[in-house]
N, C-alpha and C. Protein backbone atom coordinates (compact mmCIF):
# COMPACT_ATOMS: atom_id res chain seq x y z
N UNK A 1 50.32 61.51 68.53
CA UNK A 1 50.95 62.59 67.84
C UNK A 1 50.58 63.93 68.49
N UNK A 2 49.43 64.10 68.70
CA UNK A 2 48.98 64.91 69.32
C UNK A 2 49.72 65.04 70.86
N UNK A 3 49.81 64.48 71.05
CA UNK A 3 50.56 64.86 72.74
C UNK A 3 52.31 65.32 72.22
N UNK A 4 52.80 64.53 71.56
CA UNK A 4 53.97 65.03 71.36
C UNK A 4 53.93 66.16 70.83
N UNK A 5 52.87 66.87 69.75
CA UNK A 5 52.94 68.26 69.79
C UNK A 5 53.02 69.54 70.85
N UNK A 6 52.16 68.63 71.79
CA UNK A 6 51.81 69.58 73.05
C UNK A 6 52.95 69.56 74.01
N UNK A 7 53.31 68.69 74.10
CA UNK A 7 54.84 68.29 74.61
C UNK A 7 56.15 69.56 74.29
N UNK A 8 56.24 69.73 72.65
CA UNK A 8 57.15 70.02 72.14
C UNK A 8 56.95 71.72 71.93
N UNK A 9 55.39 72.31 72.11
CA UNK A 9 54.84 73.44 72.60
C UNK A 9 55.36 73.72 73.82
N UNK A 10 55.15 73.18 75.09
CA UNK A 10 55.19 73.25 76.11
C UNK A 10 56.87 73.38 76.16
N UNK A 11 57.54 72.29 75.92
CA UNK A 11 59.35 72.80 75.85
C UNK A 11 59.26 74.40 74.93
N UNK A 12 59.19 74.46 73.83
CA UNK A 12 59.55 75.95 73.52
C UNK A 12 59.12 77.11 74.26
N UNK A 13 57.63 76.98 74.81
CA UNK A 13 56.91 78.00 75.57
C UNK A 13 58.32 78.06 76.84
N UNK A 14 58.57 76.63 77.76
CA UNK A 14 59.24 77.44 78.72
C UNK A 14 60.65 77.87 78.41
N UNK A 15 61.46 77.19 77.17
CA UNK A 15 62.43 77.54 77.23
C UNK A 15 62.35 79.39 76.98
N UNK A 16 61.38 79.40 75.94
CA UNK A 16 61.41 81.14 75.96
C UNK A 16 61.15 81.80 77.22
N UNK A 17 60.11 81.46 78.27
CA UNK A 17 60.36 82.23 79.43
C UNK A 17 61.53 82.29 80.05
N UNK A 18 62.48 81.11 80.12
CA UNK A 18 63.65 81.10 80.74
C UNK A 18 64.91 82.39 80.20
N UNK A 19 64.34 82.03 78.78
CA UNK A 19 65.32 83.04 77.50
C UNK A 19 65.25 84.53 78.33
N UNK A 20 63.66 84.72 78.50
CA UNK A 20 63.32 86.23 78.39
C UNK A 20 63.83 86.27 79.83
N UNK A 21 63.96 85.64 81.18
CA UNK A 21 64.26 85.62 82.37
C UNK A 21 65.60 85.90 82.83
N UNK A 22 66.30 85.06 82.01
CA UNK A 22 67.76 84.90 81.77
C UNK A 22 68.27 86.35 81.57
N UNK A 23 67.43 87.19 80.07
CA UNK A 23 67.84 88.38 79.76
C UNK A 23 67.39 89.70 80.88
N UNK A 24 66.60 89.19 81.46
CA UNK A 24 66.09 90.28 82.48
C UNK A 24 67.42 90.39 83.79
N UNK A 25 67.62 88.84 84.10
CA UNK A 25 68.71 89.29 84.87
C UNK A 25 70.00 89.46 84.76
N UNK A 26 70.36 89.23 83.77
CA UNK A 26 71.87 89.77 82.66
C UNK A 26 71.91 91.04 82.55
N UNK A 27 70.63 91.44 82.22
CA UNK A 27 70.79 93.20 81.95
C UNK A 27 70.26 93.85 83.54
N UNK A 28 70.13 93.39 84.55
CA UNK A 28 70.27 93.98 86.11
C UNK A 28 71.52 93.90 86.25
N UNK A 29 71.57 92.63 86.57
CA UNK A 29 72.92 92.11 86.73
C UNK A 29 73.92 91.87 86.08
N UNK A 30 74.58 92.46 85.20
CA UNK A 30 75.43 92.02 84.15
C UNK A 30 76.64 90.88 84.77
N UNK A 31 77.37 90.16 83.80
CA UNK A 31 78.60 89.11 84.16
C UNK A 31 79.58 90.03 84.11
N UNK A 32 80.86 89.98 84.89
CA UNK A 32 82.30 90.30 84.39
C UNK A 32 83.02 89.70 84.74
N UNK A 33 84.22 89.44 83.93
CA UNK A 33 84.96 88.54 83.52
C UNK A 33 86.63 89.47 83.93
N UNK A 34 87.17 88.55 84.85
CA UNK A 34 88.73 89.73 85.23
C UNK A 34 89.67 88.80 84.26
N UNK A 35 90.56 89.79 83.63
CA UNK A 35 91.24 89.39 82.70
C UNK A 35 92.93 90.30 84.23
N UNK A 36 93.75 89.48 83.12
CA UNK A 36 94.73 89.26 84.03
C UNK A 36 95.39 90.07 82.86
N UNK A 37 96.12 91.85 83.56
CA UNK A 37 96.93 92.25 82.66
C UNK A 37 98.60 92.32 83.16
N UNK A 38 99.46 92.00 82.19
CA UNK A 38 100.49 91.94 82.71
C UNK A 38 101.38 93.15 83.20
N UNK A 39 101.89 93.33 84.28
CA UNK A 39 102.42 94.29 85.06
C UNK A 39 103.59 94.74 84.04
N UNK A 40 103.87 95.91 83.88
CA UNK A 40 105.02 96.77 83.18
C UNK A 40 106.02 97.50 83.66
N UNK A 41 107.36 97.26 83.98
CA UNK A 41 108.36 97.68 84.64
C UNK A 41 108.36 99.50 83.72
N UNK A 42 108.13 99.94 84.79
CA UNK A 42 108.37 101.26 84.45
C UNK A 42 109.57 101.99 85.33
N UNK A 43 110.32 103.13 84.92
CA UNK A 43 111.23 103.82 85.60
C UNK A 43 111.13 104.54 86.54
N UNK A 44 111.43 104.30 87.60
CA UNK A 44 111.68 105.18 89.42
C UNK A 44 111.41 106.33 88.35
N UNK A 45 110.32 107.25 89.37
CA UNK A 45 109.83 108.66 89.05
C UNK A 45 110.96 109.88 89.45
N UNK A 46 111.09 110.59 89.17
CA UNK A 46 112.30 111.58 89.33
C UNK A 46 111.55 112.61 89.94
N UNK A 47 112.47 113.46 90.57
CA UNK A 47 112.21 114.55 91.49
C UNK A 47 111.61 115.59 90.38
N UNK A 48 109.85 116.13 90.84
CA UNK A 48 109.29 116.94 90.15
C UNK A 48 109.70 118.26 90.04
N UNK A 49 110.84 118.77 90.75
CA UNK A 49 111.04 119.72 90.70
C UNK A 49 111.21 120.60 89.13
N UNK A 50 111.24 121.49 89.00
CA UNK A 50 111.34 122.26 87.91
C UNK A 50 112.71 122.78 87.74
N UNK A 51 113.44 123.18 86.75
CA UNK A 51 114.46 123.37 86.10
C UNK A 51 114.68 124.75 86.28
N UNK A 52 113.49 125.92 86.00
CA UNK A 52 113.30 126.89 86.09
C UNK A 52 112.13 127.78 87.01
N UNK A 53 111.86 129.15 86.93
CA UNK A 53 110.83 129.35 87.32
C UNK A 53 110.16 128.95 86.78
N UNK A 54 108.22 128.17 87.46
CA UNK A 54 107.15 127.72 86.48
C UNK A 54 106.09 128.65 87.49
N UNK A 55 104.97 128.45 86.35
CA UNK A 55 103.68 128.88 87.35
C UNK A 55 103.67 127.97 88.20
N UNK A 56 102.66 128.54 89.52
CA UNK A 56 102.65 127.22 90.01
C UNK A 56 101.96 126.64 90.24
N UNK A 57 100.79 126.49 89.02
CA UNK A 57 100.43 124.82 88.47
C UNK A 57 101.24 123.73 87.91
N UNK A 58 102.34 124.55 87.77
CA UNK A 58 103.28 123.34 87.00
C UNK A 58 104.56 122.73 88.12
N UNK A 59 104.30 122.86 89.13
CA UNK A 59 105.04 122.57 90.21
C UNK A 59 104.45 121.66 91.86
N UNK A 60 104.49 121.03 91.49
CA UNK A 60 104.01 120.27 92.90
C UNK A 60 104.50 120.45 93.89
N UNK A 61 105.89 120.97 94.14
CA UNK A 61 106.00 121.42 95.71
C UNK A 61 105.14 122.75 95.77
N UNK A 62 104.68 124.07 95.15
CA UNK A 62 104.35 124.88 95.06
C UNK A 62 102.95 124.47 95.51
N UNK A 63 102.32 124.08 94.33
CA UNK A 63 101.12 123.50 94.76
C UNK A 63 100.59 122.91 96.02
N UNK A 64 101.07 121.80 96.33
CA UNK A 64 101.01 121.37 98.04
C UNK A 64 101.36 122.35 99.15
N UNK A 65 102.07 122.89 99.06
CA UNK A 65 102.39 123.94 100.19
C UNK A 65 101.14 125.38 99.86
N UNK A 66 100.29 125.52 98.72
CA UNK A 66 99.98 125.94 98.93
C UNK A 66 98.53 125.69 98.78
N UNK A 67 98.39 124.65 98.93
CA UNK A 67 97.00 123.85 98.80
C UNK A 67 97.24 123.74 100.27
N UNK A 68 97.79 123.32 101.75
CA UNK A 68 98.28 123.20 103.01
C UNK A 68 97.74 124.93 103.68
N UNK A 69 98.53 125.65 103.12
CA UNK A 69 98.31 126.94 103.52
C UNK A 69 96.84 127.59 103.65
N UNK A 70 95.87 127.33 101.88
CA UNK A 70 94.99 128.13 101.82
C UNK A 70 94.35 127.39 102.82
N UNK A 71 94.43 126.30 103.60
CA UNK A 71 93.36 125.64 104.39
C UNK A 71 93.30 126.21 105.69
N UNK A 72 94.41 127.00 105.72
CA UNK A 72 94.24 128.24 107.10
C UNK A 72 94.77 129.37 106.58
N UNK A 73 93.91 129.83 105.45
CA UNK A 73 94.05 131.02 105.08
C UNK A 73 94.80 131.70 104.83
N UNK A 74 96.12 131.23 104.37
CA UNK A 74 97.52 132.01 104.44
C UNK A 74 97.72 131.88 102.77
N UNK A 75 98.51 133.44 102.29
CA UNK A 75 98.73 133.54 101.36
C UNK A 75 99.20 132.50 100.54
N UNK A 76 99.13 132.24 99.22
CA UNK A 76 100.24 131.39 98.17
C UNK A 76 101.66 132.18 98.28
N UNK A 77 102.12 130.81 98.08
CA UNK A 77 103.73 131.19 98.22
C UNK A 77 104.34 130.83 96.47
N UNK A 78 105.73 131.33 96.14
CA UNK A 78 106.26 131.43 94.80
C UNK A 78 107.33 130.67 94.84
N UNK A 79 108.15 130.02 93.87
CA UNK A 79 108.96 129.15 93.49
C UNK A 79 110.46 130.10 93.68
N UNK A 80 111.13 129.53 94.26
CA UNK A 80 112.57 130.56 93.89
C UNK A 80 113.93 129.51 93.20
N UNK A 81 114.42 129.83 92.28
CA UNK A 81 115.22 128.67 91.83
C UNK A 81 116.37 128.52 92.56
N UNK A 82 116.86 129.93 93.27
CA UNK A 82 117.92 130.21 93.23
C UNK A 82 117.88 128.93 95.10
N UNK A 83 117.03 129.29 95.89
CA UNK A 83 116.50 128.98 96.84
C UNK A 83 116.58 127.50 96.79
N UNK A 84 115.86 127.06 95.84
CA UNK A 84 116.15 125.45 95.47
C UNK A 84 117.48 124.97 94.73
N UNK A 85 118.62 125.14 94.35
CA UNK A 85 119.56 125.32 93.73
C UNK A 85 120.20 125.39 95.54
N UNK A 86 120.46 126.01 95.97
CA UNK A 86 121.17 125.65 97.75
C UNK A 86 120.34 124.36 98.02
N UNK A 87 118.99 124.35 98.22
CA UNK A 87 118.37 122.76 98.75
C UNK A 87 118.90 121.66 97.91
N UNK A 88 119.27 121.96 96.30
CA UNK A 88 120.15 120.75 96.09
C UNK A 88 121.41 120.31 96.53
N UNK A 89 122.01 121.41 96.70
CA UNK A 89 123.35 121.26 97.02
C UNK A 89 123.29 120.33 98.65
N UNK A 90 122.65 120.78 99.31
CA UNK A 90 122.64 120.14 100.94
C UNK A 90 121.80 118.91 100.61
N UNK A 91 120.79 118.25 100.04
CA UNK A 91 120.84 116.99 99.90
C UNK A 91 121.05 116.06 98.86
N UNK A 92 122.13 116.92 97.85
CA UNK A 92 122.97 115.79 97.18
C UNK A 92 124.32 115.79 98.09
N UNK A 93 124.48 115.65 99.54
CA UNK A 93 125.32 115.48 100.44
C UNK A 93 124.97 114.23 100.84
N UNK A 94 123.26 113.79 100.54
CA UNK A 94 122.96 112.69 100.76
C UNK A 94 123.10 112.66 102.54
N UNK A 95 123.29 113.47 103.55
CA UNK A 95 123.02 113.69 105.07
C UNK A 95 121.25 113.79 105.43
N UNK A 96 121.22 113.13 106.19
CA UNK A 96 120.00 113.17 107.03
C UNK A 96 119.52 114.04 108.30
N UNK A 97 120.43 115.29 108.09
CA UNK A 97 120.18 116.56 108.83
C UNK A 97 120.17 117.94 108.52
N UNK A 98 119.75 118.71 108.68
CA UNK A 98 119.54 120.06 108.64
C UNK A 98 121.02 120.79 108.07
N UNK A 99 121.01 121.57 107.26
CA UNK A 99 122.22 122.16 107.07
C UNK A 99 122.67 123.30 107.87
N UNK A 100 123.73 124.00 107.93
CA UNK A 100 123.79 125.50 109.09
C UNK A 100 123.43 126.04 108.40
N UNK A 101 123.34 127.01 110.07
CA UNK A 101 121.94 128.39 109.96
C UNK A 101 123.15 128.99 108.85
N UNK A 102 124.12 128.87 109.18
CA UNK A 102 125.12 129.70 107.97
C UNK A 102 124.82 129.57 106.68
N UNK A 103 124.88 128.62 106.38
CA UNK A 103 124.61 127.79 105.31
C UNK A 103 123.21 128.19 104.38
N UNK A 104 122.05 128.87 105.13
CA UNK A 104 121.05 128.99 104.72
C UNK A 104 120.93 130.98 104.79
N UNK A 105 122.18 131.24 104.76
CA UNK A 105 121.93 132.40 105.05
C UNK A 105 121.44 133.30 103.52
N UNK A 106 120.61 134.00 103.44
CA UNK A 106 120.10 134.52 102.20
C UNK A 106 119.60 135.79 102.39
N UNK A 107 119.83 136.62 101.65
CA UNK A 107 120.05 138.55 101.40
C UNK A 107 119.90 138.83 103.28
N UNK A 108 118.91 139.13 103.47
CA UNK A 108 119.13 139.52 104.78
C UNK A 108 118.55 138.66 106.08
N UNK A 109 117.93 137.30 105.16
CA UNK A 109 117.96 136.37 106.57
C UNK A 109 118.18 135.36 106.73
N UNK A 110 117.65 134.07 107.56
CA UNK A 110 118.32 132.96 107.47
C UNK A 110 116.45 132.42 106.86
N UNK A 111 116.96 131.44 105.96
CA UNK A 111 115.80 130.41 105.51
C UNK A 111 115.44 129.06 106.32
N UNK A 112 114.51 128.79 106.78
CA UNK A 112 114.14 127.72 106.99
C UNK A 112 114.01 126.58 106.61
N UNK A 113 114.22 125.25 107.15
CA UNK A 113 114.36 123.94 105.92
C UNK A 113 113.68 123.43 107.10
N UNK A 114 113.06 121.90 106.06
CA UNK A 114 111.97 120.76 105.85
C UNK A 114 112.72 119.98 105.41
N UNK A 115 113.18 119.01 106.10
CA UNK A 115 113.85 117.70 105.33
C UNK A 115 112.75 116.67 105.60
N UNK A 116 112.69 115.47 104.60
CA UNK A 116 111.83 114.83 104.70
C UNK A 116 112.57 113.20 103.67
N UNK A 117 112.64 112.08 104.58
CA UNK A 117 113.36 110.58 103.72
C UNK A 117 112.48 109.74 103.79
N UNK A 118 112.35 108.75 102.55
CA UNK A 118 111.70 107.88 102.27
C UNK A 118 112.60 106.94 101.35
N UNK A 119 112.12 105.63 101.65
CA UNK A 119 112.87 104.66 101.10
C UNK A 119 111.77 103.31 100.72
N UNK A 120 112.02 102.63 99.94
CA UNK A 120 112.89 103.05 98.64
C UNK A 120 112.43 104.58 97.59
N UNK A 121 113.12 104.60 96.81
CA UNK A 121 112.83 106.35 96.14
C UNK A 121 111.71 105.92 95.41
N UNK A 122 111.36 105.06 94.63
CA UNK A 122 110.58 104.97 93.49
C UNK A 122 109.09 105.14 94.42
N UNK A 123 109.11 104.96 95.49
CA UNK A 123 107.95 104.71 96.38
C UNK A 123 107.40 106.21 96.85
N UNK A 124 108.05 106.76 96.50
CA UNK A 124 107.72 108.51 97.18
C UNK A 124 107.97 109.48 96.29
N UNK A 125 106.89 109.99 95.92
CA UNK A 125 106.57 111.12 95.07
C UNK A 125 107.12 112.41 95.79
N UNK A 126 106.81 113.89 95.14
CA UNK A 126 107.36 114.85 95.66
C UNK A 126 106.50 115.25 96.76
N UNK A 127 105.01 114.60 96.01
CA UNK A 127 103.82 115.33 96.55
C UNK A 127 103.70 114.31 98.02
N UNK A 128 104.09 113.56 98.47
CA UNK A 128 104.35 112.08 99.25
C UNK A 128 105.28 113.21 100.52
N UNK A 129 106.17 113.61 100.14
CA UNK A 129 107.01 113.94 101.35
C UNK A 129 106.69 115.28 101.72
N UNK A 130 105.63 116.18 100.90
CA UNK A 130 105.26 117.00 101.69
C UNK A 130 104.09 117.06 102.34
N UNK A 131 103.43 115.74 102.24
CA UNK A 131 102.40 115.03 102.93
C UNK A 131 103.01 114.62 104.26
N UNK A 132 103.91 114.33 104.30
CA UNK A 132 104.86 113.67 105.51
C UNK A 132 104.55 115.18 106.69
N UNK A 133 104.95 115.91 106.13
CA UNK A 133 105.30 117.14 107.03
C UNK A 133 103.43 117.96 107.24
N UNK A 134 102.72 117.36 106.71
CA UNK A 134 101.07 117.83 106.37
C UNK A 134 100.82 117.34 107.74
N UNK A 135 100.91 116.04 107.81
CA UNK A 135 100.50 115.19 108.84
C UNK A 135 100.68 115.86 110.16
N UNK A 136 101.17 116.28 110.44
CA UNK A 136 101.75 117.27 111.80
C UNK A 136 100.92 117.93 112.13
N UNK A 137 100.01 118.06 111.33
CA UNK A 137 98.90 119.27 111.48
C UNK A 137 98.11 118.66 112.69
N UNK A 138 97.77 116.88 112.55
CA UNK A 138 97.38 116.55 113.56
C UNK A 138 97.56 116.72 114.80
N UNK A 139 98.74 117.41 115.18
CA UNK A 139 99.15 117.75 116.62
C UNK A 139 99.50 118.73 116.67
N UNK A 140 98.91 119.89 115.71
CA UNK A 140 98.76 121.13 115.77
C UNK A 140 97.66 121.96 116.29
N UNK A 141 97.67 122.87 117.29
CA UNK A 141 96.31 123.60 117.43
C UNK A 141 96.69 124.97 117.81
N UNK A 142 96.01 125.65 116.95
CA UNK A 142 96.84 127.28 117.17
C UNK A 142 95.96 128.09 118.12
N UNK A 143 96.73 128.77 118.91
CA UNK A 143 97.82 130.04 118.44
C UNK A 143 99.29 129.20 118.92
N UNK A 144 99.35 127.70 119.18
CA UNK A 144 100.82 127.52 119.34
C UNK A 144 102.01 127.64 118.78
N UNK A 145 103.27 127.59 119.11
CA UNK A 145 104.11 128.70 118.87
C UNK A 145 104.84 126.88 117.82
N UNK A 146 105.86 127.15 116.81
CA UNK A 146 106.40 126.20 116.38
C UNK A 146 106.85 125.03 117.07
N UNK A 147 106.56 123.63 116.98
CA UNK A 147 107.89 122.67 118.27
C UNK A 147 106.93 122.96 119.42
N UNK A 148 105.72 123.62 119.60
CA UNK A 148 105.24 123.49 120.91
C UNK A 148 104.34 122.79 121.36
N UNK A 149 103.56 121.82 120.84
CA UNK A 149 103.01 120.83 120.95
C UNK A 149 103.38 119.94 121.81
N UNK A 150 102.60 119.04 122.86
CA UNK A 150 103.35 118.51 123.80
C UNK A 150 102.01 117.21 123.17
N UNK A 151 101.53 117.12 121.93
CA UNK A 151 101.34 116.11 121.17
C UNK A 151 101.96 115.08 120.45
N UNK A 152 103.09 115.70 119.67
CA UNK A 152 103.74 115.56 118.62
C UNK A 152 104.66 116.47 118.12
N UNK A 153 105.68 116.28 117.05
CA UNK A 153 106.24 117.37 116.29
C UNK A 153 105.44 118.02 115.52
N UNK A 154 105.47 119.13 115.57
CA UNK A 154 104.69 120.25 114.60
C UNK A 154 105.65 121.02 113.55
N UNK A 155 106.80 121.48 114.33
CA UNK A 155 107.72 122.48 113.06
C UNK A 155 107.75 122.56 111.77
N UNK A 156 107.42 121.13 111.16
CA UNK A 156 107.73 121.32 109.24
C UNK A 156 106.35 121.75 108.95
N UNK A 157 104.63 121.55 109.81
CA UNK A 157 103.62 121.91 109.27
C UNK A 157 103.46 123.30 109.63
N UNK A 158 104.28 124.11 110.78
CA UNK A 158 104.20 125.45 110.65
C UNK A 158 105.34 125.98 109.65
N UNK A 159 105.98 125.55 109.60
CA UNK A 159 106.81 126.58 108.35
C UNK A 159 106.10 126.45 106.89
N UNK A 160 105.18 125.57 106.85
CA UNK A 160 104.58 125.54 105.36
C UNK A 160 103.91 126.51 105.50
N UNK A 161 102.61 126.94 106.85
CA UNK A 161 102.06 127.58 107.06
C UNK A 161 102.36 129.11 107.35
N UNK A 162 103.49 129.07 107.76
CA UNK A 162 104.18 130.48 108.49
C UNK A 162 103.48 131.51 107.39
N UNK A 163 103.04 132.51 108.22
CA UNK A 163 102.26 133.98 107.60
C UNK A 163 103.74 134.59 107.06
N UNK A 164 104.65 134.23 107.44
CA UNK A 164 105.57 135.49 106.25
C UNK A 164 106.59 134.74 105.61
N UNK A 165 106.00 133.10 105.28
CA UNK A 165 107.01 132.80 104.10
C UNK A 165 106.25 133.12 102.63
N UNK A 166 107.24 133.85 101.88
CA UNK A 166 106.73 134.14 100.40
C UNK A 166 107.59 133.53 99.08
N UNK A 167 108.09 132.40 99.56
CA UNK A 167 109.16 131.61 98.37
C UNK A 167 109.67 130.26 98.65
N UNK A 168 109.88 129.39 98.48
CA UNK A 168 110.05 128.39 98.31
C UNK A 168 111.20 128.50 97.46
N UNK A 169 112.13 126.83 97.78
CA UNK A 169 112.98 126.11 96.77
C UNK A 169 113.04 124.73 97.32
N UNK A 170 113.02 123.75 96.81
CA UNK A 170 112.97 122.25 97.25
C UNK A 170 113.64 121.58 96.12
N UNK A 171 114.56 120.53 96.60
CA UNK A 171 115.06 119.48 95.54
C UNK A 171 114.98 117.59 96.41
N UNK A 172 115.39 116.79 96.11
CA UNK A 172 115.61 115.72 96.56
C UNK A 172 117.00 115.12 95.67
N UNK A 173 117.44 114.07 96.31
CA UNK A 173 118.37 112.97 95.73
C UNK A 173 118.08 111.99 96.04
N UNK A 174 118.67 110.99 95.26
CA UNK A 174 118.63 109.48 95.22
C UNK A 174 120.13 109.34 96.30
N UNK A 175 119.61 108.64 97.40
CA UNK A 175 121.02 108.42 98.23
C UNK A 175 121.06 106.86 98.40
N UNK A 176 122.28 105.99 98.56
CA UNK A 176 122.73 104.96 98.93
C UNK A 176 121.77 104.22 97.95
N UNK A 177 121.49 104.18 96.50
CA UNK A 177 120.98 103.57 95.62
C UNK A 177 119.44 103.33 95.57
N UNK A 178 118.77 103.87 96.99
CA UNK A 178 117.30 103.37 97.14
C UNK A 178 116.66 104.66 97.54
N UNK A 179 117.35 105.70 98.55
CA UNK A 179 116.50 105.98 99.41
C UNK A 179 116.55 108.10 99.12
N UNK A 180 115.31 108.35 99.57
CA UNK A 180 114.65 109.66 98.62
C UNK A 180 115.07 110.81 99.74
N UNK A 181 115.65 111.63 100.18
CA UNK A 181 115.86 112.77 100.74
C UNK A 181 115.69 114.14 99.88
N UNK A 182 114.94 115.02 100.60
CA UNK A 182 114.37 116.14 100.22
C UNK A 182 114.72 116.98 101.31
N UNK A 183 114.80 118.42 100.59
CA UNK A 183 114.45 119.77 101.39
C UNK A 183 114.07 120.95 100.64
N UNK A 184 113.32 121.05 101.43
CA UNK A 184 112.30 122.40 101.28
C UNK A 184 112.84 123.78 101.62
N UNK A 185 113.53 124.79 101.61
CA UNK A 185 113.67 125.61 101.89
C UNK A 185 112.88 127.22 101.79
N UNK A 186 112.83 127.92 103.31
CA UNK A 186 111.85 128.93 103.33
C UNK A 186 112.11 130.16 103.19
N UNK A 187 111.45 131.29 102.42
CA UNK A 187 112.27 132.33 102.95
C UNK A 187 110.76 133.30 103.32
N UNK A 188 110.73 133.78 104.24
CA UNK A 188 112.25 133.57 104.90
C UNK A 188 111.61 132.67 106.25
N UNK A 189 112.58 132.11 107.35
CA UNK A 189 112.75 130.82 108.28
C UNK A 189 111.22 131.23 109.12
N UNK A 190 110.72 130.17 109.87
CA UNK A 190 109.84 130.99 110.52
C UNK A 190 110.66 131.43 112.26
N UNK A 191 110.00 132.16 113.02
CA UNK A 191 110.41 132.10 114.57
C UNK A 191 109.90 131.35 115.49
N UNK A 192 110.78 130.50 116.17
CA UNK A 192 110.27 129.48 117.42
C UNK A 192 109.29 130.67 118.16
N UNK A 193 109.60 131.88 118.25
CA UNK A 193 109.02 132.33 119.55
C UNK A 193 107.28 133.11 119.24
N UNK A 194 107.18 132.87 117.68
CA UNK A 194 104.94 133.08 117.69
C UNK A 194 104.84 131.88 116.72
N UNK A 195 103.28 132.65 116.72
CA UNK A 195 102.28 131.63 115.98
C UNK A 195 102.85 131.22 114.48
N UNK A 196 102.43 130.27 113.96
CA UNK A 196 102.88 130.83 112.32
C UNK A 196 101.97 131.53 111.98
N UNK A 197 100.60 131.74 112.40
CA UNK A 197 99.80 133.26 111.81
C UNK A 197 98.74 133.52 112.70
């Protein structure tokens, strides 16, 4: 009898060390468990543009172009509706080119445009295609003049940058059922022939 007591001591003694062992490495190491949640068809995101003038925290082309800028020191730029209101008109044409210098002509100069396509639309945000034109920066090194890079294209990351644009207008469309076209328009355009600052 006596041994089976000691026996039945000896099982509880180690199962409790195991207990207290067990809890030491549960609470280092905790378990997790992946639960499988089911995916939710949500609706293609729409062009962030604004309806009206907004501050521009409430505008993401504003914002990016001028989150781009302050990183070489160049003023914030302002929303113009009237400016974006022409950028809709030229890419709900749904064209994959530049509109005329005519075409962009505004009080006393011509504006500059940023086109930028992505496909499918639901896949590209606003903030997405002026990342497109960010990227350029990589084959940018100043004091070069716009397009002068013998890296890469540069032009859409100096007109974000250009020292004397002070306005903005940008819209996009949904073209051929999938695919996202945007333009940015500058005022005012920058010049092929200096720096943007």
């Amino acid at each position: 009898m006596r041994t089976l007591y000691i026996v039945l001591i000896t099982i509880g003694i180690i199962l409790l060390i195991v207990g207290i062992v067990l809890a030491i490495v549960y609470s280092v190491h905790p378990t997790t468990t992946s639960v499988d949640v089911p995916q939710v068809e949500t609706e293609e995101p729409v062009s962030e543009q604004p309806t009206a003038p907004l501050a521009k925290t409430d505008n993401v082309w504003v914002n990016e172009h001028n989150r781009i800028r302050a990183d070489v020191g160049q003023a914030p730029i302002q929303w113009n509706q009237e400016i974006a209101d022409r950028a809709q008109a030229h890419v709900d044409k749904c064209i994959d080119q530049h509109s005329s210098n005519k075409s962009r002509e505004y009080k006393d100069t011509t504006l500059g445009e940023n086109l930028a396509f992505g496909s499918p639309f639901a896949s590209f945000s606003d903030a997405d295609m002026v990342k497109m034109w960010e990227e350029e920066k990589d084959f940018y090194t100043h004091p070069e003049k716009p397009s002068e890079s013998t890296k890469g294209e540069t032009g859409h990351y100096t007109q974000i940058v250009n020292k004397n644009v002070t306005e903005i207008g940008c819209a996009c469309s949904k073209c051929d059922g999938q695919d996202k076209l945007c333009a940015c328009q500058y005022n005012p355009g920058q010049y092929g022939d200096e720096p943007p600052y």
